[in-house]
Protein backbone atom coordinates (compact mmCIF):
# COMPACT_ATOMS: atom_id res chain seq x y z
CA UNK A 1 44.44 43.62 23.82
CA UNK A 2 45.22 46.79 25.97
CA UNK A 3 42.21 48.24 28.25
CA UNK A 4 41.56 50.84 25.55
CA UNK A 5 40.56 48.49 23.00
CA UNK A 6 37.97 47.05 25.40
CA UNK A 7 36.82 49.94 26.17
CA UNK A 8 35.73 51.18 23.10
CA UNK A 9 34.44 48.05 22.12
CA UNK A 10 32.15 48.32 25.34
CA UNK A 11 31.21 52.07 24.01
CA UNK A 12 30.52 50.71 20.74
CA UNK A 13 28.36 47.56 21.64
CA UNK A 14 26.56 50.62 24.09
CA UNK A 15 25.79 52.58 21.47
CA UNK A 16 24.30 49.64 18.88
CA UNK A 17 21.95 48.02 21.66
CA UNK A 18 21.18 51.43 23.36
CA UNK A 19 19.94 52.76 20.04
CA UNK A 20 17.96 49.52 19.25
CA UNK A 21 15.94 49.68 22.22
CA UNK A 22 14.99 53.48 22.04
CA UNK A 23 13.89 52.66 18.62
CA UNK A 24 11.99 49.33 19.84
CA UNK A 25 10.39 52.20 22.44
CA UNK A 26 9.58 54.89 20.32
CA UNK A 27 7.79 52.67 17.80
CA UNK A 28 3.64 52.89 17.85
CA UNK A 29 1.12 50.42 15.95
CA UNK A 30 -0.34 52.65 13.27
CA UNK A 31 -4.77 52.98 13.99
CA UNK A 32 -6.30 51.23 10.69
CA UNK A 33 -9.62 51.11 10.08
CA UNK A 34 -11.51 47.81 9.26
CA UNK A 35 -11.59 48.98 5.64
CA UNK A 36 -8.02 50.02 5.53
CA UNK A 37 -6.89 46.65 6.68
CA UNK A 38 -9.27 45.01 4.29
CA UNK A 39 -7.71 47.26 0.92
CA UNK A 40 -3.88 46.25 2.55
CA UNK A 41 -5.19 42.14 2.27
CA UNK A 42 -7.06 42.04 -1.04
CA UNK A 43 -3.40 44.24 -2.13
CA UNK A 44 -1.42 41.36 -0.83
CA UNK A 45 -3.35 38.84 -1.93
CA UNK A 46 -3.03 40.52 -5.41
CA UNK A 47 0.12 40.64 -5.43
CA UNK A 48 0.51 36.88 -4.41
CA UNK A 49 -1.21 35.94 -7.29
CA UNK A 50 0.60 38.11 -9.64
CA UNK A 51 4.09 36.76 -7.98
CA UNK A 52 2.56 32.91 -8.39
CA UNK A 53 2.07 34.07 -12.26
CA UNK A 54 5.17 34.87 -12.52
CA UNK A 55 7.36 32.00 -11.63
């Protein structure tokens, strides 16, 4: 393959894993509140139960 072709490639490759890890840095854990993370369970749970039902 001429040098070109690597190159790009490199540029490209740069691009995919430099953009991965500034959004792997820039992401935060969202502050829930004992009673928020209790609604988000019993919603999952709920909708285990209604998935079970349905199969």
């Amino acid at each position: 393959m001429p040098w070109y072709i690597w190159l790009l490639l490199a540029v490209v490759l740069g691009s995919i894993i430099g953009g991965l890890i500034m959004l792997k840095a820039g992401a935060r854990k969202i502050p829930l509140t004992e009673e928020q993370k209790q609604r988000i369970a019993r919603r999952n749970a709920e909708a285990d139960a209604e998935d079970a039902r349905d199969r």
